[in-house]
Each structure stands twice: as C-alpha cells, then as structure tokens.
C-alpha atoms as a PDB file:
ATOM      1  CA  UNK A   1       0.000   0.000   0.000  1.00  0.00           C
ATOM      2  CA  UNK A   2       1.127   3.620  -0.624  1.00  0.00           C
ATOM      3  CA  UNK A   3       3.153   5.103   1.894  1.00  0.00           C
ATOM      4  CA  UNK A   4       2.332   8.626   1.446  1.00  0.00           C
ATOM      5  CA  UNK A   5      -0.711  10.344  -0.094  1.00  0.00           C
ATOM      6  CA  UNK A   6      -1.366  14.085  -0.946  1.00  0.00           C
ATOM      7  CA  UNK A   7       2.173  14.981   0.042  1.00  0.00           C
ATOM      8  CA  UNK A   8       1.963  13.037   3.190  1.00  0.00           C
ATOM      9  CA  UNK A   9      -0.026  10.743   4.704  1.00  0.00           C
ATOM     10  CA  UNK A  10      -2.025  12.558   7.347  1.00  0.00           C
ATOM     11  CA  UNK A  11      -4.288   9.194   8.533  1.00  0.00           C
ATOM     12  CA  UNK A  12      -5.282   6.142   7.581  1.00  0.00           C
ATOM     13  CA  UNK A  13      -8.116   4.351   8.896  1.00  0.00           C
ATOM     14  CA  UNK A  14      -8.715   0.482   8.371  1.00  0.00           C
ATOM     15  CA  UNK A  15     -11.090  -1.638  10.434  1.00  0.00           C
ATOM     16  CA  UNK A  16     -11.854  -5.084  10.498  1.00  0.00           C
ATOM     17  CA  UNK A  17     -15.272  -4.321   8.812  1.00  0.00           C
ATOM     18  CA  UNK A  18     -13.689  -2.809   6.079  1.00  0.00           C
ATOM     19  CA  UNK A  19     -12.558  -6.099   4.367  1.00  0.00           C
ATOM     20  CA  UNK A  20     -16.356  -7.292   1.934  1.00  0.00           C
ATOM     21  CA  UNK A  21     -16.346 -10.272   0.606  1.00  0.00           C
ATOM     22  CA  UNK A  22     -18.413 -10.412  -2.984  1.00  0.00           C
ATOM     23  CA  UNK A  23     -18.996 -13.549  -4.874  1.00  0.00           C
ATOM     24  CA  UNK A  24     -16.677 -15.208  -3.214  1.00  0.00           C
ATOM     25  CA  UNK A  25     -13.860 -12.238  -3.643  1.00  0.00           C
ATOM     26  CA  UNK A  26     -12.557 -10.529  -0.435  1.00  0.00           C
ATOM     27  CA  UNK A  27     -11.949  -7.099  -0.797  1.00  0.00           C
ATOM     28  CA  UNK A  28     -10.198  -4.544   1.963  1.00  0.00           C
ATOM     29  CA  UNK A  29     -10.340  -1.024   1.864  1.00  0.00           C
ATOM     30  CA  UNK A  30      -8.715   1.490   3.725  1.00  0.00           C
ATOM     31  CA  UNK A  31      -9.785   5.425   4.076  1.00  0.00           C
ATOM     32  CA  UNK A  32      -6.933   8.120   3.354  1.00  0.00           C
ATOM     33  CA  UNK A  33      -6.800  11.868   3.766  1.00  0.00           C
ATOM     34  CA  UNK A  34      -4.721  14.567   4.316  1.00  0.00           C
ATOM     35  CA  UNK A  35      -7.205  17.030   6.857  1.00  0.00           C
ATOM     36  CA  UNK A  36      -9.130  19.017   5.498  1.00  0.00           C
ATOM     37  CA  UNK A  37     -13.150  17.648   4.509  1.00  0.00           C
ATOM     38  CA  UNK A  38     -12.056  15.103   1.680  1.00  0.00           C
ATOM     39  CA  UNK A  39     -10.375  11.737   1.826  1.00  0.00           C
ATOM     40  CA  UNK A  40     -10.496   9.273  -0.948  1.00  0.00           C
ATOM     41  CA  UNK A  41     -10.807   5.414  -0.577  1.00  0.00           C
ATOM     42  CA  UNK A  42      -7.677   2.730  -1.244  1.00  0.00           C
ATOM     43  CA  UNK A  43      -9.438  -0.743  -2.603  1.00  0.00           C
ATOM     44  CA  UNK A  44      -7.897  -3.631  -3.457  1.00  0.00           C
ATOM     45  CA  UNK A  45      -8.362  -7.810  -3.829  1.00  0.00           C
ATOM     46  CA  UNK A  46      -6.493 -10.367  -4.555  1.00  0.00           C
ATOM     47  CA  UNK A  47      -6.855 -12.159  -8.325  1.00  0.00           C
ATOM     48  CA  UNK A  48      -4.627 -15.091  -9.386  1.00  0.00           C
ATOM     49  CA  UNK A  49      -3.025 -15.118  -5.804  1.00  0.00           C
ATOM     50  CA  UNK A  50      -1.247 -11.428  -6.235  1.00  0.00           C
ATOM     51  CA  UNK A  51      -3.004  -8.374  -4.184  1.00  0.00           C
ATOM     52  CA  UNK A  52      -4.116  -5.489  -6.669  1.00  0.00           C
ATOM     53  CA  UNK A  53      -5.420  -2.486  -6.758  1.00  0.00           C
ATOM     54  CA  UNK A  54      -8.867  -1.702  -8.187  1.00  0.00           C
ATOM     55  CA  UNK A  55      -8.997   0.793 -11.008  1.00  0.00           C
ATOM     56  CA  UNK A  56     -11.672   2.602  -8.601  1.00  0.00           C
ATOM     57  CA  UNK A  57      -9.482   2.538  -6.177  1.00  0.00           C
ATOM     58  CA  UNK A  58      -8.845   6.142  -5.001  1.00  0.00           C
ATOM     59  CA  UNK A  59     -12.426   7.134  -6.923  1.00  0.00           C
ATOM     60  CA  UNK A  60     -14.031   6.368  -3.768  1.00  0.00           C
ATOM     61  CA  UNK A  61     -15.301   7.962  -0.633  1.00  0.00           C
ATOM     62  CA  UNK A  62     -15.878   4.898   1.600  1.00  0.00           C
ATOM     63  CA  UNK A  63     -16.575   1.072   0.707  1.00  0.00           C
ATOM     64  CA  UNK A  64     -19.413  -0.791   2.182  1.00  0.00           C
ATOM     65  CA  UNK A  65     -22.000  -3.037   2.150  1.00  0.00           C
ATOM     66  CA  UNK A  66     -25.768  -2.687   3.360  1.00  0.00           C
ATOM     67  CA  UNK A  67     -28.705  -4.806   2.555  1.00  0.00           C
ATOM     68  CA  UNK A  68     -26.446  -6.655   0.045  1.00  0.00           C
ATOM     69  CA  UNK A  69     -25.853  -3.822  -2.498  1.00  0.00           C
ATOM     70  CA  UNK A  70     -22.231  -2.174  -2.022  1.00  0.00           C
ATOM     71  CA  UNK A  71     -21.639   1.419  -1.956  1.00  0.00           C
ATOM     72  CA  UNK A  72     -19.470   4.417  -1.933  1.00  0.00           C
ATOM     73  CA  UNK A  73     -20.452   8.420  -1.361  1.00  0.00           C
ATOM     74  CA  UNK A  74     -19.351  11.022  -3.220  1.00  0.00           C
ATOM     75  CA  UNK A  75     -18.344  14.382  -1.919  1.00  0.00           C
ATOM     76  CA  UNK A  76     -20.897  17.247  -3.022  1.00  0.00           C
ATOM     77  CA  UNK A  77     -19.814  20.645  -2.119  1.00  0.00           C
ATOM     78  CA  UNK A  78     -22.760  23.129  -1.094  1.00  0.00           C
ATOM     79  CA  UNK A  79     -23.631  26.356  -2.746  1.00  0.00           C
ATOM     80  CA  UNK A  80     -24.050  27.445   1.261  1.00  0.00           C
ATOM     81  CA  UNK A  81     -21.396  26.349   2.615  1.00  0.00           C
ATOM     82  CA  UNK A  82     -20.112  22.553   3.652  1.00  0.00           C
ATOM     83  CA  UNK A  83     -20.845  19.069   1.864  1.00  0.00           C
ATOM     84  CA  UNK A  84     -23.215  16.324   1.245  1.00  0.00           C
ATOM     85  CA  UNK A  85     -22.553  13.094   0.965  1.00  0.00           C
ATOM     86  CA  UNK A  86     -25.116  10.737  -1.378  1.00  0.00           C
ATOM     87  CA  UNK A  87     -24.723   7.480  -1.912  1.00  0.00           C
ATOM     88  CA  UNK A  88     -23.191   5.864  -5.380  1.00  0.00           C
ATOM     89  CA  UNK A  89     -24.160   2.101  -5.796  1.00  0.00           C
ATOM     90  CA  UNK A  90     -21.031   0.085  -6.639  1.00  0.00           C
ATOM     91  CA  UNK A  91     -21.652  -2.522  -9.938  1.00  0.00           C
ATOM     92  CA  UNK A  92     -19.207  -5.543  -9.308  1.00  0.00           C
ATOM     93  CA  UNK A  93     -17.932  -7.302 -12.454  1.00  0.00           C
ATOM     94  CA  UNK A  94     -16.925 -10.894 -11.428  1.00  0.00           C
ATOM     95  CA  UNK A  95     -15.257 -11.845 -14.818  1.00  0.00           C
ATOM     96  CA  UNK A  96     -13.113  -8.279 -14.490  1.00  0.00           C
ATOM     97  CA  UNK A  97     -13.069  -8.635 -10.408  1.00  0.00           C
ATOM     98  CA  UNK A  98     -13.256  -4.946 -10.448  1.00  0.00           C
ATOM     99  CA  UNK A  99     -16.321  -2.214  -9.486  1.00  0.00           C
ATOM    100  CA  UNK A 100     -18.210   0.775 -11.175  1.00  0.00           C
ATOM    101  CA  UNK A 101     -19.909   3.340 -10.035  1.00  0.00           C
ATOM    102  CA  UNK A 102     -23.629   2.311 -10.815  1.00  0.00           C
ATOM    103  CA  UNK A 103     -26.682   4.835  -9.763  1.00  0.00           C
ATOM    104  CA  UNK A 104     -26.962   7.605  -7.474  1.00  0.00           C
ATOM    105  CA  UNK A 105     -29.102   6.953  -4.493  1.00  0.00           C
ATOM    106  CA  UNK A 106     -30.101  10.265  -2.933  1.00  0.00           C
END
C-alpha cells in the first residue's frame, strides 16, 4: 500500500469491517486523507493469488455493504457552505473482479 498520499499521509483508517467479501472475492479497503473535509478510498483484492489495486481505487469515498448492495459516497460541495454526501451504488464485475460506479441513491 502507498506510503504517502497528498504529500503526506495525514491518517489512515482500516477496520476489520472494512474487508467485503463479494462472490466469493474478499476485498479490503482502507480510508486516506490529508485534513481538510475530503479523503479518498484505497481498494484492493487479490486475483490469481497477487493483491491489486482496483482501477476505482482512489475514486471512492468509503466502501461498504448494506442490505447486500455495495456502496461508496461522493463528496458534493454546497452552494451554502459545507458538503453532502449521497450514496453511489457500486456494480461488481466478477469476470473483471473490479467495481463501477452504478446509480446515485439520494
């Protein structure tokens, strides 16, 4: 994993939640920012025994699961002042073993 990110790694956050398994694929992902409001989401698996980053990796704001659809936010700066956060549903490609942003919920 990168050792530095925006200049400098200012935190990292990884929790045992934050490894989701999909058809049978484990996935870990770990949350990265410098301060500031933003941070931007590492993701990665493991395909034909070698770790590897997704190509969304680092497109993301958060990786989860809820009610068996996975998800990300985006970061939505407001006209008065301070952000919103809506949900993106995440499309998961088995043959590719990579994600894309599907539909915007919210």
């Amino acid at each position: 994993m990168p050792g530095d990110f925006w200049g400098g790694l200012y935190y990292s956050k990884a929790k045992e939640d934050e490894y989701i398994v999909c058809q049978g694929k484990g996935f870990f992902a770990v949350d990265c920012g410098n301060g500031g409001s933003g941070w931007q989401t590492l993701l990665y698996g493991v395909k034909d025994d070698l770790p590897y980053e997704l190509d969304i990796s680092r497109k993301l704001q958060g990786f989860y699961k809820k009610d068996d659809i996975y998800y990300t936010t985006e970061n939505e700066f407001l006209e008065e002042g301070g952000h919103r956060y809506p949900e993106v549903e995440l499309i998961y490609n088995s043959g590719a073993q990579q994600f894309a942003k599907g539909q915007r919920i919210g």
